[in-house]
Protein backbone atom coordinates (compact mmCIF):
# COMPACT_ATOMS: atom_id res chain seq x y z
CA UNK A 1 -6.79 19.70 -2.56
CA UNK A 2 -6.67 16.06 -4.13
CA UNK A 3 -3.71 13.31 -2.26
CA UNK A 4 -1.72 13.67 -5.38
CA UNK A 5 -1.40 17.57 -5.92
CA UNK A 6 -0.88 17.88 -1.96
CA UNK A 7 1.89 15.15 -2.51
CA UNK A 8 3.27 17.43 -5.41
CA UNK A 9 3.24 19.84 -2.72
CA UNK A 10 5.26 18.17 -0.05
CA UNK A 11 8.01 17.15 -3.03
CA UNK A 12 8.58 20.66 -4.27
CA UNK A 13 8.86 22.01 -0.80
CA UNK A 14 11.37 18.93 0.27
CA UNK A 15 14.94 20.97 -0.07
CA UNK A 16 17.73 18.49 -1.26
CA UNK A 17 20.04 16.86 1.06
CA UNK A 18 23.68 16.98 0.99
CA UNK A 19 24.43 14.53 -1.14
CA UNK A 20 22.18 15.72 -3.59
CA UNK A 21 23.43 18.89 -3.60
CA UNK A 22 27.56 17.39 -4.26
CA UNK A 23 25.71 15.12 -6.82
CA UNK A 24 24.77 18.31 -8.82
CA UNK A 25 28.02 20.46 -8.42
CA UNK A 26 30.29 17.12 -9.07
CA UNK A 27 28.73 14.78 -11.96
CA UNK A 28 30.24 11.78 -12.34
CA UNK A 29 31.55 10.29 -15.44
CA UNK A 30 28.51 8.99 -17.92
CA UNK A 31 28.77 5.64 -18.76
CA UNK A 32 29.78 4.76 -22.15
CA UNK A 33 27.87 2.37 -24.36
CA UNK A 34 30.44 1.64 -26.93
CA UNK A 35 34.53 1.81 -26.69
CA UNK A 36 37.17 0.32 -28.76
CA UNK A 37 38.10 -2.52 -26.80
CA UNK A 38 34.58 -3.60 -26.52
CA UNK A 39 33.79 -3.39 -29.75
CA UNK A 40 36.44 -5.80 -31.38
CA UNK A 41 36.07 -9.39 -32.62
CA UNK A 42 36.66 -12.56 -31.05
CA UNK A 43 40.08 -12.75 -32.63
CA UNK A 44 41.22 -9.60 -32.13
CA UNK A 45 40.42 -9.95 -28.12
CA UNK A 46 42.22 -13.54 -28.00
CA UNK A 47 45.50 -12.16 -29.53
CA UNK A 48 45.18 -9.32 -27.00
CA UNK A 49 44.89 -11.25 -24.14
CA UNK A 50 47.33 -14.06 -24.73
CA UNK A 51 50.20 -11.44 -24.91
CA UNK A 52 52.03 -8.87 -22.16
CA UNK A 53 50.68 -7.83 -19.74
CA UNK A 54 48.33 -10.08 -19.51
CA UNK A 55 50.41 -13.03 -19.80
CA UNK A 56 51.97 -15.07 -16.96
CA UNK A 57 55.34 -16.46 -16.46
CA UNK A 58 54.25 -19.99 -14.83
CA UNK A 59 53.43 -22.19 -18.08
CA UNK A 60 50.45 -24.88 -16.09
CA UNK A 61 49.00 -21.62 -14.90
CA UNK A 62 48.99 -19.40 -18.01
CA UNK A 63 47.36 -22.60 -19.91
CA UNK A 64 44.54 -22.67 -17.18
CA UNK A 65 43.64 -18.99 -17.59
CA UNK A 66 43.72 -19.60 -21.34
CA UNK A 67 41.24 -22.20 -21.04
CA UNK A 68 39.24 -19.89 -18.78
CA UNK A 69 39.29 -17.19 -21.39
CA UNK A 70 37.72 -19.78 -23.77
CA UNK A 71 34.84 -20.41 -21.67
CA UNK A 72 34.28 -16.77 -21.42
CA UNK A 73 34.26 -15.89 -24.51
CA UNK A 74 32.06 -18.72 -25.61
CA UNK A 75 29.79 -18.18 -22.98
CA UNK A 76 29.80 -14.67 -23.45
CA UNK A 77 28.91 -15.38 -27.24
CA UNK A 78 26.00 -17.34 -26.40
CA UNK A 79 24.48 -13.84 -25.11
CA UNK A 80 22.84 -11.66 -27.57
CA UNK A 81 24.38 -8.65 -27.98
CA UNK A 82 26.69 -6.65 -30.95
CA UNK A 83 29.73 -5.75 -28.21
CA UNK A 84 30.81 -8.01 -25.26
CA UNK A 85 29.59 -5.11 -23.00
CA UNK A 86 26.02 -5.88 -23.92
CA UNK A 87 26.72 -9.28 -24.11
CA UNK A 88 28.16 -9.22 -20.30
CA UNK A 89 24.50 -6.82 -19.52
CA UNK A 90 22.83 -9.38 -21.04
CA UNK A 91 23.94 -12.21 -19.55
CA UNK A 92 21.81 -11.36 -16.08
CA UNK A 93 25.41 -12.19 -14.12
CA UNK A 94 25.83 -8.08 -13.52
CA UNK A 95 22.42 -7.92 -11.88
CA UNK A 96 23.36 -11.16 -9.68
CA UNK A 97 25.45 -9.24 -7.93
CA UNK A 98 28.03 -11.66 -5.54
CA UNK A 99 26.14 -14.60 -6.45
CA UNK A 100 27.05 -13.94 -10.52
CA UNK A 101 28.68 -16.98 -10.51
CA UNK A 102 25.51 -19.37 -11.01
CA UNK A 103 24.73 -17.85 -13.95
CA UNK A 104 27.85 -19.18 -16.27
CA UNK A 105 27.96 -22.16 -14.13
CA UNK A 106 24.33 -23.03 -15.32
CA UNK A 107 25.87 -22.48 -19.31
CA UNK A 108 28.54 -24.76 -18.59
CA UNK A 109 26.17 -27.49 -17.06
CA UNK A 110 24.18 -27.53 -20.18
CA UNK A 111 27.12 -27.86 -22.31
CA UNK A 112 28.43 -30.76 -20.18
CA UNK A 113 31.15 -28.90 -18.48
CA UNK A 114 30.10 -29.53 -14.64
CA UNK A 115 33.97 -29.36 -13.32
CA UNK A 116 34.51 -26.68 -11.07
CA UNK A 117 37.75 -25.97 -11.89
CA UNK A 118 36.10 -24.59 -15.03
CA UNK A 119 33.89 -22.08 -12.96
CA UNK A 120 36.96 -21.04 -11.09
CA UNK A 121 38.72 -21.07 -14.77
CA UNK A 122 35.82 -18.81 -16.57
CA UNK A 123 35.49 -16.31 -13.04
CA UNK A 124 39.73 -15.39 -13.39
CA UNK A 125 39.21 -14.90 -17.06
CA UNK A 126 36.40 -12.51 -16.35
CA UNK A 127 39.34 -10.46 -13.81
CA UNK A 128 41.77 -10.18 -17.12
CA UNK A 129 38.88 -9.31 -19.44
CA UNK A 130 37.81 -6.69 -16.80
CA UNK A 131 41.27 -5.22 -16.57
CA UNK A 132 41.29 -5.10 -20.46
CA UNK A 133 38.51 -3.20 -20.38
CA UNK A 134 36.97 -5.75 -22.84
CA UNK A 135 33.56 -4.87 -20.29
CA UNK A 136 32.89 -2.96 -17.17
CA UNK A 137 30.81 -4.21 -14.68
CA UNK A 138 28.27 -1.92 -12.86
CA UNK A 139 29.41 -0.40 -9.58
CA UNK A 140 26.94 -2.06 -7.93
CA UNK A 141 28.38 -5.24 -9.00
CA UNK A 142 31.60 -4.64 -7.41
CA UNK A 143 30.38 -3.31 -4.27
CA UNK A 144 28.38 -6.17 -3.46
CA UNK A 145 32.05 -8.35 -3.35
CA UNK A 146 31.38 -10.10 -6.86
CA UNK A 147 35.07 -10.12 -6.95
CA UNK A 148 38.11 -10.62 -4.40
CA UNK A 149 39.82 -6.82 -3.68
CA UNK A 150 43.25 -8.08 -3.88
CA UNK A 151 42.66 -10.13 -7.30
CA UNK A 152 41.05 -7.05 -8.91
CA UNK A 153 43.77 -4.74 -7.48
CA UNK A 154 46.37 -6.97 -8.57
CA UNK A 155 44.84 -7.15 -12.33
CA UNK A 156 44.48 -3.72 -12.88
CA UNK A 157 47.40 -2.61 -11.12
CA UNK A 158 49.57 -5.36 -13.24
CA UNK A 159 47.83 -4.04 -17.05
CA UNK A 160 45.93 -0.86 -16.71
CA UNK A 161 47.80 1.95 -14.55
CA UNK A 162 50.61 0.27 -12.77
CA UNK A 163 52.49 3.52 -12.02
CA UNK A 164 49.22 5.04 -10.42
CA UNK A 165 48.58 2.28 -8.21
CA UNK A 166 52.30 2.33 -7.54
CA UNK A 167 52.58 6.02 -6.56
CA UNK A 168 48.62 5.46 -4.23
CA UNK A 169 50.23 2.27 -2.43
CA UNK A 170 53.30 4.46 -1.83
CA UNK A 171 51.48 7.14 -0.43
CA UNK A 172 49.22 5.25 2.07
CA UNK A 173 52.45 3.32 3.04
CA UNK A 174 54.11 6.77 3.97
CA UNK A 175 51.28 8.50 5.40
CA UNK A 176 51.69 7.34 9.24
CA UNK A 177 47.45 8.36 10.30
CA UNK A 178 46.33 5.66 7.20
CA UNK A 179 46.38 1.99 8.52
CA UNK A 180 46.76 -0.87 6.78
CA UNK A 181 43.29 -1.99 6.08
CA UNK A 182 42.26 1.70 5.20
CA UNK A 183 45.30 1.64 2.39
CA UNK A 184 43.54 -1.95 1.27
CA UNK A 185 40.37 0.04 0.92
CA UNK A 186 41.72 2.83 -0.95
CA UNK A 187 43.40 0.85 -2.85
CA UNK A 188 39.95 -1.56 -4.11
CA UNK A 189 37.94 1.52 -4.17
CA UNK A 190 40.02 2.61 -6.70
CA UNK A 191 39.90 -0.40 -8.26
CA UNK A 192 36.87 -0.81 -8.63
CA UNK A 193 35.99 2.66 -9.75
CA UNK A 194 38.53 2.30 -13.08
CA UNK A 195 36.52 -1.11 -13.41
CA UNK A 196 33.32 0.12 -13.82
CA UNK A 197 34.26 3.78 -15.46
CA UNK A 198 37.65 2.45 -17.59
CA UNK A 199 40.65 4.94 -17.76
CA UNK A 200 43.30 5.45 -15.22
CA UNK A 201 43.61 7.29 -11.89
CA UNK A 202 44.48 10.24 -13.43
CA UNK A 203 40.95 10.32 -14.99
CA UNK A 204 39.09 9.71 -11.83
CA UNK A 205 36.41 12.89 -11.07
CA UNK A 206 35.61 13.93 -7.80
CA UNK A 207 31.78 13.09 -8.91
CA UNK A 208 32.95 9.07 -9.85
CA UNK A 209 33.97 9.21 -5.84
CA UNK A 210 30.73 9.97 -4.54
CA UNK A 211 28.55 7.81 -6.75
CA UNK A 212 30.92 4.97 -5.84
CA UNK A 213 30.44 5.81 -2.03
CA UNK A 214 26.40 6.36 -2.98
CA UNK A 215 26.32 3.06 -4.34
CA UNK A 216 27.80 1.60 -1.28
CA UNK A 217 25.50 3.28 1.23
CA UNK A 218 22.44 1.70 -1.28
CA UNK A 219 24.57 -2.01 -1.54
CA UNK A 220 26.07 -2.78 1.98
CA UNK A 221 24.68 -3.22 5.21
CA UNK A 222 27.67 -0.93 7.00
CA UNK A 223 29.85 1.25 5.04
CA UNK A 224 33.64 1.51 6.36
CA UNK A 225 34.52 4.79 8.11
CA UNK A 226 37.53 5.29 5.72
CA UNK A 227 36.07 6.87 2.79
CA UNK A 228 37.32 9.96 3.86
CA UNK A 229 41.14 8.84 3.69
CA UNK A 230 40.23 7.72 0.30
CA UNK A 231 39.38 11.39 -0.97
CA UNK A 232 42.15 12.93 1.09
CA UNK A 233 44.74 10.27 -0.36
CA UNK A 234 42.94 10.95 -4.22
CA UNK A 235 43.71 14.54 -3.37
CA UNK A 236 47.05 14.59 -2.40
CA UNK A 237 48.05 12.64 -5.40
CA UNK A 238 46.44 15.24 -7.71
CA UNK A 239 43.98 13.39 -9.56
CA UNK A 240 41.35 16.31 -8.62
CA UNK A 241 43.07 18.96 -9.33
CA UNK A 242 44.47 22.18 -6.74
CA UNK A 243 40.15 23.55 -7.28
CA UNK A 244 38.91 20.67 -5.57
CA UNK A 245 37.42 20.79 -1.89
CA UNK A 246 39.81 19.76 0.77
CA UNK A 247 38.06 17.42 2.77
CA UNK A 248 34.60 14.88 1.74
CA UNK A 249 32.96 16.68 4.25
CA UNK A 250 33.18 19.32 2.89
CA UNK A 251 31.74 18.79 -0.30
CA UNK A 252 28.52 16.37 1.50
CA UNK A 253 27.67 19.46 3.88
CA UNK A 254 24.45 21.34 2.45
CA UNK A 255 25.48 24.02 5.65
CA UNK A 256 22.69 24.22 8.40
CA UNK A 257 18.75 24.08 7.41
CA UNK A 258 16.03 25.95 8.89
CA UNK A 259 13.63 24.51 10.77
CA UNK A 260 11.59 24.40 7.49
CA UNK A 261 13.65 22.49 5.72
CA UNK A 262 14.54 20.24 8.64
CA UNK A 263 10.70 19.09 8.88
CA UNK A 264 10.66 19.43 4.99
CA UNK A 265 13.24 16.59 4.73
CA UNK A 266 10.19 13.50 5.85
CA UNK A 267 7.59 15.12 3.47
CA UNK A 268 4.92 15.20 5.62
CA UNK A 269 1.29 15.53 4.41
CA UNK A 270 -0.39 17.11 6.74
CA UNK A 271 0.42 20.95 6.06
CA UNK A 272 -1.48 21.70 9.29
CA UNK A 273 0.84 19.08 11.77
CA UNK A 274 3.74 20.15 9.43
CA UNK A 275 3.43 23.95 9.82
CA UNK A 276 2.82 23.17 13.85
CA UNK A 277 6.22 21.14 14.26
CA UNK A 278 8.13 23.78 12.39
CA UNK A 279 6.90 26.76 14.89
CA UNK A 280 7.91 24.25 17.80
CA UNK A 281 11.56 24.29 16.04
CA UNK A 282 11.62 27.72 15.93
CA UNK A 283 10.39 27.59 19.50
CA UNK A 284 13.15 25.78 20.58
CA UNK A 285 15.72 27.25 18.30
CA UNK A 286 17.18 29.82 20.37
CA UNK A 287 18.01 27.17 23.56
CA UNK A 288 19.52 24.54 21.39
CA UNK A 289 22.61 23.63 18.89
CA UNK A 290 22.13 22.76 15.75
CA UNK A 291 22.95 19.08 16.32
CA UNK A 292 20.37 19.31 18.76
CA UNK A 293 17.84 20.21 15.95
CA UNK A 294 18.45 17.82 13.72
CA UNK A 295 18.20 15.53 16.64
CA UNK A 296 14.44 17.17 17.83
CA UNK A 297 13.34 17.15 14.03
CA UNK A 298 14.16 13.50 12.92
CA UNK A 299 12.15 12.48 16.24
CA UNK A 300 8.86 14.81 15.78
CA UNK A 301 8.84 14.52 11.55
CA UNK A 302 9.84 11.30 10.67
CA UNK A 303 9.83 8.81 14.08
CA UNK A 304 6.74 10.22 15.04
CA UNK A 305 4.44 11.94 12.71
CA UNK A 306 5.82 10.35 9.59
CA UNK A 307 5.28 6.71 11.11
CA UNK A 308 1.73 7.77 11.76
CA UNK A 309 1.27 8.91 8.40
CA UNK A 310 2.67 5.57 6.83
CA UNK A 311 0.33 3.31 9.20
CA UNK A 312 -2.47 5.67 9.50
CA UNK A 313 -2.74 7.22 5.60
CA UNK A 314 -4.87 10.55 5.96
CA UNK A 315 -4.69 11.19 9.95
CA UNK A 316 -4.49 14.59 10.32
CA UNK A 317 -5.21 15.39 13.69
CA UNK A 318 -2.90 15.21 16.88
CA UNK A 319 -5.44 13.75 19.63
CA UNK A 320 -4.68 10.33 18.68
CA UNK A 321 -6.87 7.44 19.85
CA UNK A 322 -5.10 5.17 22.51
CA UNK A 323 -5.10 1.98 20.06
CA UNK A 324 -3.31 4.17 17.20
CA UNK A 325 -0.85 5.82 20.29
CA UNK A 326 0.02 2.45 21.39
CA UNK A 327 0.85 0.64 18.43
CA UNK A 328 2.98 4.03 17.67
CA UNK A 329 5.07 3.19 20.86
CA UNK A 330 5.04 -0.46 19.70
CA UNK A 331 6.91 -0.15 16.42
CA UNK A 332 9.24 2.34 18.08
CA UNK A 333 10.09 -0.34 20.59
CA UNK A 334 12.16 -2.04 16.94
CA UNK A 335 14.11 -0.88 14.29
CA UNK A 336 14.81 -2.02 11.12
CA UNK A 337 18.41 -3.60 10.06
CA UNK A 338 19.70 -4.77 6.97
CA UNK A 339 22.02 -7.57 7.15
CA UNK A 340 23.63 -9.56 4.74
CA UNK A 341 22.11 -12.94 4.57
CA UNK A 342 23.50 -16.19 4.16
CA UNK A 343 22.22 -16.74 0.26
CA UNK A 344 24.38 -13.55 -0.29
CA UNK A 345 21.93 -11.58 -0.65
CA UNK A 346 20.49 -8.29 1.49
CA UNK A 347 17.42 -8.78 4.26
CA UNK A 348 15.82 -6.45 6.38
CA UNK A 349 15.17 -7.43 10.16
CA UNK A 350 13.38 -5.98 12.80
CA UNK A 351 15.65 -5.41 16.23
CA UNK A 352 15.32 -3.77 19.64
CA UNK A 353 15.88 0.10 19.88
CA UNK A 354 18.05 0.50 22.63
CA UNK A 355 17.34 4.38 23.08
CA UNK A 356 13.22 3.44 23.07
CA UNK A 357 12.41 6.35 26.12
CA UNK A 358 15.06 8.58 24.90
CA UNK A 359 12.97 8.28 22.09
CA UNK A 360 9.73 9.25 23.21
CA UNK A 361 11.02 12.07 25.70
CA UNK A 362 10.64 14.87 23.13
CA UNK A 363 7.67 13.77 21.80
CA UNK A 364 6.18 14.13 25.30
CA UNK A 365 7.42 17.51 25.89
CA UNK A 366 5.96 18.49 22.47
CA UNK A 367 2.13 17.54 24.01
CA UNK A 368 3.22 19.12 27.51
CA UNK A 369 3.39 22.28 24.85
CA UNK A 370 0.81 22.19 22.68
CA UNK A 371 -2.17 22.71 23.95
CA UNK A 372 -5.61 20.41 23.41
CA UNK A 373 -7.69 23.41 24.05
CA UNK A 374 -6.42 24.82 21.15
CA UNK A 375 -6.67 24.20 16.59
CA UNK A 376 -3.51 22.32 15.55
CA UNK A 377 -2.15 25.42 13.34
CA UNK A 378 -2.31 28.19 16.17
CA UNK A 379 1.32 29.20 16.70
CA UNK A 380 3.70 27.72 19.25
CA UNK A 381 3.98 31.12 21.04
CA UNK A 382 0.49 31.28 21.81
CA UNK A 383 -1.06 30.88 24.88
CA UNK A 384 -0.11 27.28 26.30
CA UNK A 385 3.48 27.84 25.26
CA UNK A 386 6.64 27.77 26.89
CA UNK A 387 7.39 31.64 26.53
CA UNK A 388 3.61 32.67 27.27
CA UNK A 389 3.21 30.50 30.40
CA UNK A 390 7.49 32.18 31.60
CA UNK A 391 5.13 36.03 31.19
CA UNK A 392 2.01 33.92 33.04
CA UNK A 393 4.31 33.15 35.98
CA UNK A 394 5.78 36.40 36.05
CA UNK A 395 2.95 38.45 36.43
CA UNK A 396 0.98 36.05 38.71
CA UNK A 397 4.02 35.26 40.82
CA UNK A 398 2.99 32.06 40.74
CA UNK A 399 6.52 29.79 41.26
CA UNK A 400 8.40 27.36 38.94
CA UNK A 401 6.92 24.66 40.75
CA UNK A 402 3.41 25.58 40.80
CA UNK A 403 0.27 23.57 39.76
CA UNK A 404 -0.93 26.59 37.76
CA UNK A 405 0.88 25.93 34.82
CA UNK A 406 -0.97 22.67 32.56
CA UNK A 407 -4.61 24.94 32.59
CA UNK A 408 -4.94 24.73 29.63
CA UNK A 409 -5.45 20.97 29.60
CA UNK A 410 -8.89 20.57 30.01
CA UNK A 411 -9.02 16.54 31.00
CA UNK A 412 -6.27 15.31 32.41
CA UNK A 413 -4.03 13.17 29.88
CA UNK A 414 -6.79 13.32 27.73
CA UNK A 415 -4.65 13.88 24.67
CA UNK A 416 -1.28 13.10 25.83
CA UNK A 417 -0.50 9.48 24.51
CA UNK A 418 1.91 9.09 27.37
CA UNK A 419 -0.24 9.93 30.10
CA UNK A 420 -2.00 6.93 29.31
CA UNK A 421 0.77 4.65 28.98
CA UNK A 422 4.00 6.30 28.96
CA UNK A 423 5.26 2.65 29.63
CA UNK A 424 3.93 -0.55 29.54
CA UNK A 425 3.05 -1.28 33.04
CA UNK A 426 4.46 -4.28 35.04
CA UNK A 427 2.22 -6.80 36.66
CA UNK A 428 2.97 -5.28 40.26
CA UNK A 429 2.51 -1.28 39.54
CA UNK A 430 -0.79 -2.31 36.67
CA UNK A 431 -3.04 -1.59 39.89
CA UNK A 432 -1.60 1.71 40.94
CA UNK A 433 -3.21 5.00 40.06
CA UNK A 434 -0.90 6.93 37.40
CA UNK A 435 -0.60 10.81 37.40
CA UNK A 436 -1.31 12.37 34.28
CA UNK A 437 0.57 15.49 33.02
CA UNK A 438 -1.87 17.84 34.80
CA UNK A 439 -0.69 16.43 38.48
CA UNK A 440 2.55 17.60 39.28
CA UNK A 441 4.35 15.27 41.71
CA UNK A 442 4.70 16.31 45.40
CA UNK A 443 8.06 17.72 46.00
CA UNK A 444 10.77 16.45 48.35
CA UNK A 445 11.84 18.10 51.54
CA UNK A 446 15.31 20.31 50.61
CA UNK A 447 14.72 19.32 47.09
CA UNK A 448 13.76 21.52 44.06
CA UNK A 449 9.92 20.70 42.85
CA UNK A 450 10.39 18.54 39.61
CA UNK A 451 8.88 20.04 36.59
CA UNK A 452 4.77 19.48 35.78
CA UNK A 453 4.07 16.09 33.85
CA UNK A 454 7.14 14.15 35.09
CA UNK A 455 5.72 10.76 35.26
């Protein structure tokens, strides 16, 4: 079988996750290309926008907004493009993201216009030409923070739906389990999804709620825990309708996997490994919750076997050599972060993992299982196992505690990565011999013999 058709393989056999699954029963709202407002002249928008609601009652400030508006739409006109929508695509400030601002200060610059009361000038212009649906910026856009939540909840709020807003703001004001900053979020959420989709609440879809919350999972660093008050609040208002789901949850659970598709999920190449770490699930299955599994899953499939299959293309066998073991335990000694940086952009960083041995623990009870002795596709319950060594000890008598068990290991810690280093060693203990997992420690007086291969 050639890499790419076994790749093929491991994609049709990966099942979907749960937001893949909501993705396909609730489709959002396609974006539009053209729309009336868009498509009018320059005229038409300035006679718009100079009258209710988007006028304001303070004369110095209404004349420095129409100034702004001027920039814009000069600016904007500078872009090629038939509708300001493409224009505002064009431009490159969508794809800037929070740092849009650059790009029309570099257009004023080259037309002489280097005060920065005319950047502030041109950036509340865009907020009113935003509201007026005149363009709609990409949801990515607005998740990154291009604009300030209470400016573009004010706008639209003020000209677009100002009795939805009224009736959400009421609502998370009377609810007494919604706090004040998870109203602010509901409230910009909302915002920003009649920003980027145009309509009212009223015409929000349960499917424009998840790709907003998908494109803030891809855009931020952290994600607030609040997104479920903003569904529940949606809800209760009736935007969704009485046939929608009760709760986000919900509608994001796929329902448990099998242990097939819980390996599935890190699309492993190696059938043989693959096929191995789904009979240890099914192993294990009957002694453990289904958290649990998840839990044992992510750390065989994708911390362990995945990672060697990303640094070690091709590997396909689990007696690993000692260099590739220890630079596995290396890179699970970090973990990557991504942080918002000072530029405004995202980076990635590498920081300590703080549950490093919790990490390897199953990992090292999956060698204490599988025996070397033995090919890497012969099934879990074979001899070696768990279950088949329990029927050994019963018919031998042999005890719990007894160095019988681990036979089937022909060299001690020969293919055990841990038994060579299961930690680094300090400069004091480097000396000392080190038991591998065939040498069972010597029990305590009174005490209960600890298990074989506890280092």
């Amino acid at each position: 079988m050639t890499a790419a058709a076994n790749e093929a393989d491991v994609l049709l056999r990966t099942p979907p996750t749960g937001r893949e699954v909501a993705r396909a029963r609730f489709p959002a709202r396609p974006l539009s290309a053209v729309w009336p407002t868009t498509a009018q002249s320059r005229s038409e928008v300035w006679e718009w926008l100079t009258r209710a609601p988007f006028v304001v009652d303070n004369a110095h400030t209404e004349k420095i907004r129409r100034r702004g508006l001027t920039f814009l739409l000069d600016w904007l006109e500078a872009q090629p493009g038939r509708t300001w929508q493409e224009r505002w695509l064009a431009s490159g400030a969508d794809r800037a993201g929070a740092a849009w601002r650059k790009v029309p200060a570099r257009w004023l610059h080259a037309h002489g216009l280097v005060a920065e009361w005319r950047q502030d000038a041109l950036a509340s212009a865009l907020l009113i030409a935003i509201s007026a649906d005149l363009v709609r910026p990409t949801l990515g856009w607005l998740v990154a923070g291009a604009t300030g939540p209470g400016s573009l909840v004010r706008h639209l709020a003020r000209s677009r739906d100002p009795d939805g807003f009224a009736r959400l703001r009421a609502l998370c004001t009377a609810d007494p389990h919604v706090s004040t900053v998870a109203g602010s979020h509901t409230l910009y959420r909302a915002a920003e999804i009649l920003a980027a989709k145009g309509g009212t609440l009223a015409d929000v879809t349960v499917g424009d709620i998840l790709e907003l919350l998908d494109t803030e999972i891809s855009t931020l660093a952290t994600v607030s825990g609040d997104v479920a008050v903003f569904y529940r609040l949606l809800r209760t208002l009736g935007v969704f309708g009485p046939e929608a789901p009760a709760t986000l949850r919900e509608i994001r659970s796929a329902g448990p996997r099998t242990p097939d598709e819980l390996i599935d999920r890190y699309r492993l190449a190696c059938r043989p490994v693959r096929d191995l770490l789904v009979d240890y699930l099914r192993e294990r299955q009957p002694s453990l919750d289904y958290s649990s599994m998840e839990s044992l899953a992510c750390s065989l499939g994708s911390r362990f076997w995945r990672d060697l299959e990303i640094h070690h293309p091709g590997i396909d066998n689990l007696r690993l050599p000692p260099e590739v073991a220890d630079a596995w335990k290396q890179r699970l000694r970090t973990k990557p972060k991504t942080i918002n940086a000072e530029t405004g952009g995202r980076v990635t960083v590498d920081v300590p993992r703080l549950n490093y041995r919790e990490c390897l623990i199953p990992v090292r009870a999956f060698y204490l299982t599988w025996p070397s002795g033995r090919s890497t596709t012969q099934p879990v319950g074979a001899r070696g196992s768990p279950r088949a060594r329990s029927r050994k000890r019963r018919s031998t008598g042999a005890s719990s505690g007894g160095t019988a068990s681990r036979v089937w290991m022909p060299e001690p810690g020969s293919d055990c990565p841990f038994c060579r280093s299961w930690c680094a060693p300090s400069a004091s203990t480097a000396a000392q011999p080190r038991r591998s997992c065939t040498q069972p420690a010597r029990p305590s007086p009174g005490k209960r013999s600890p298990q074989p291969g506890r280092h």
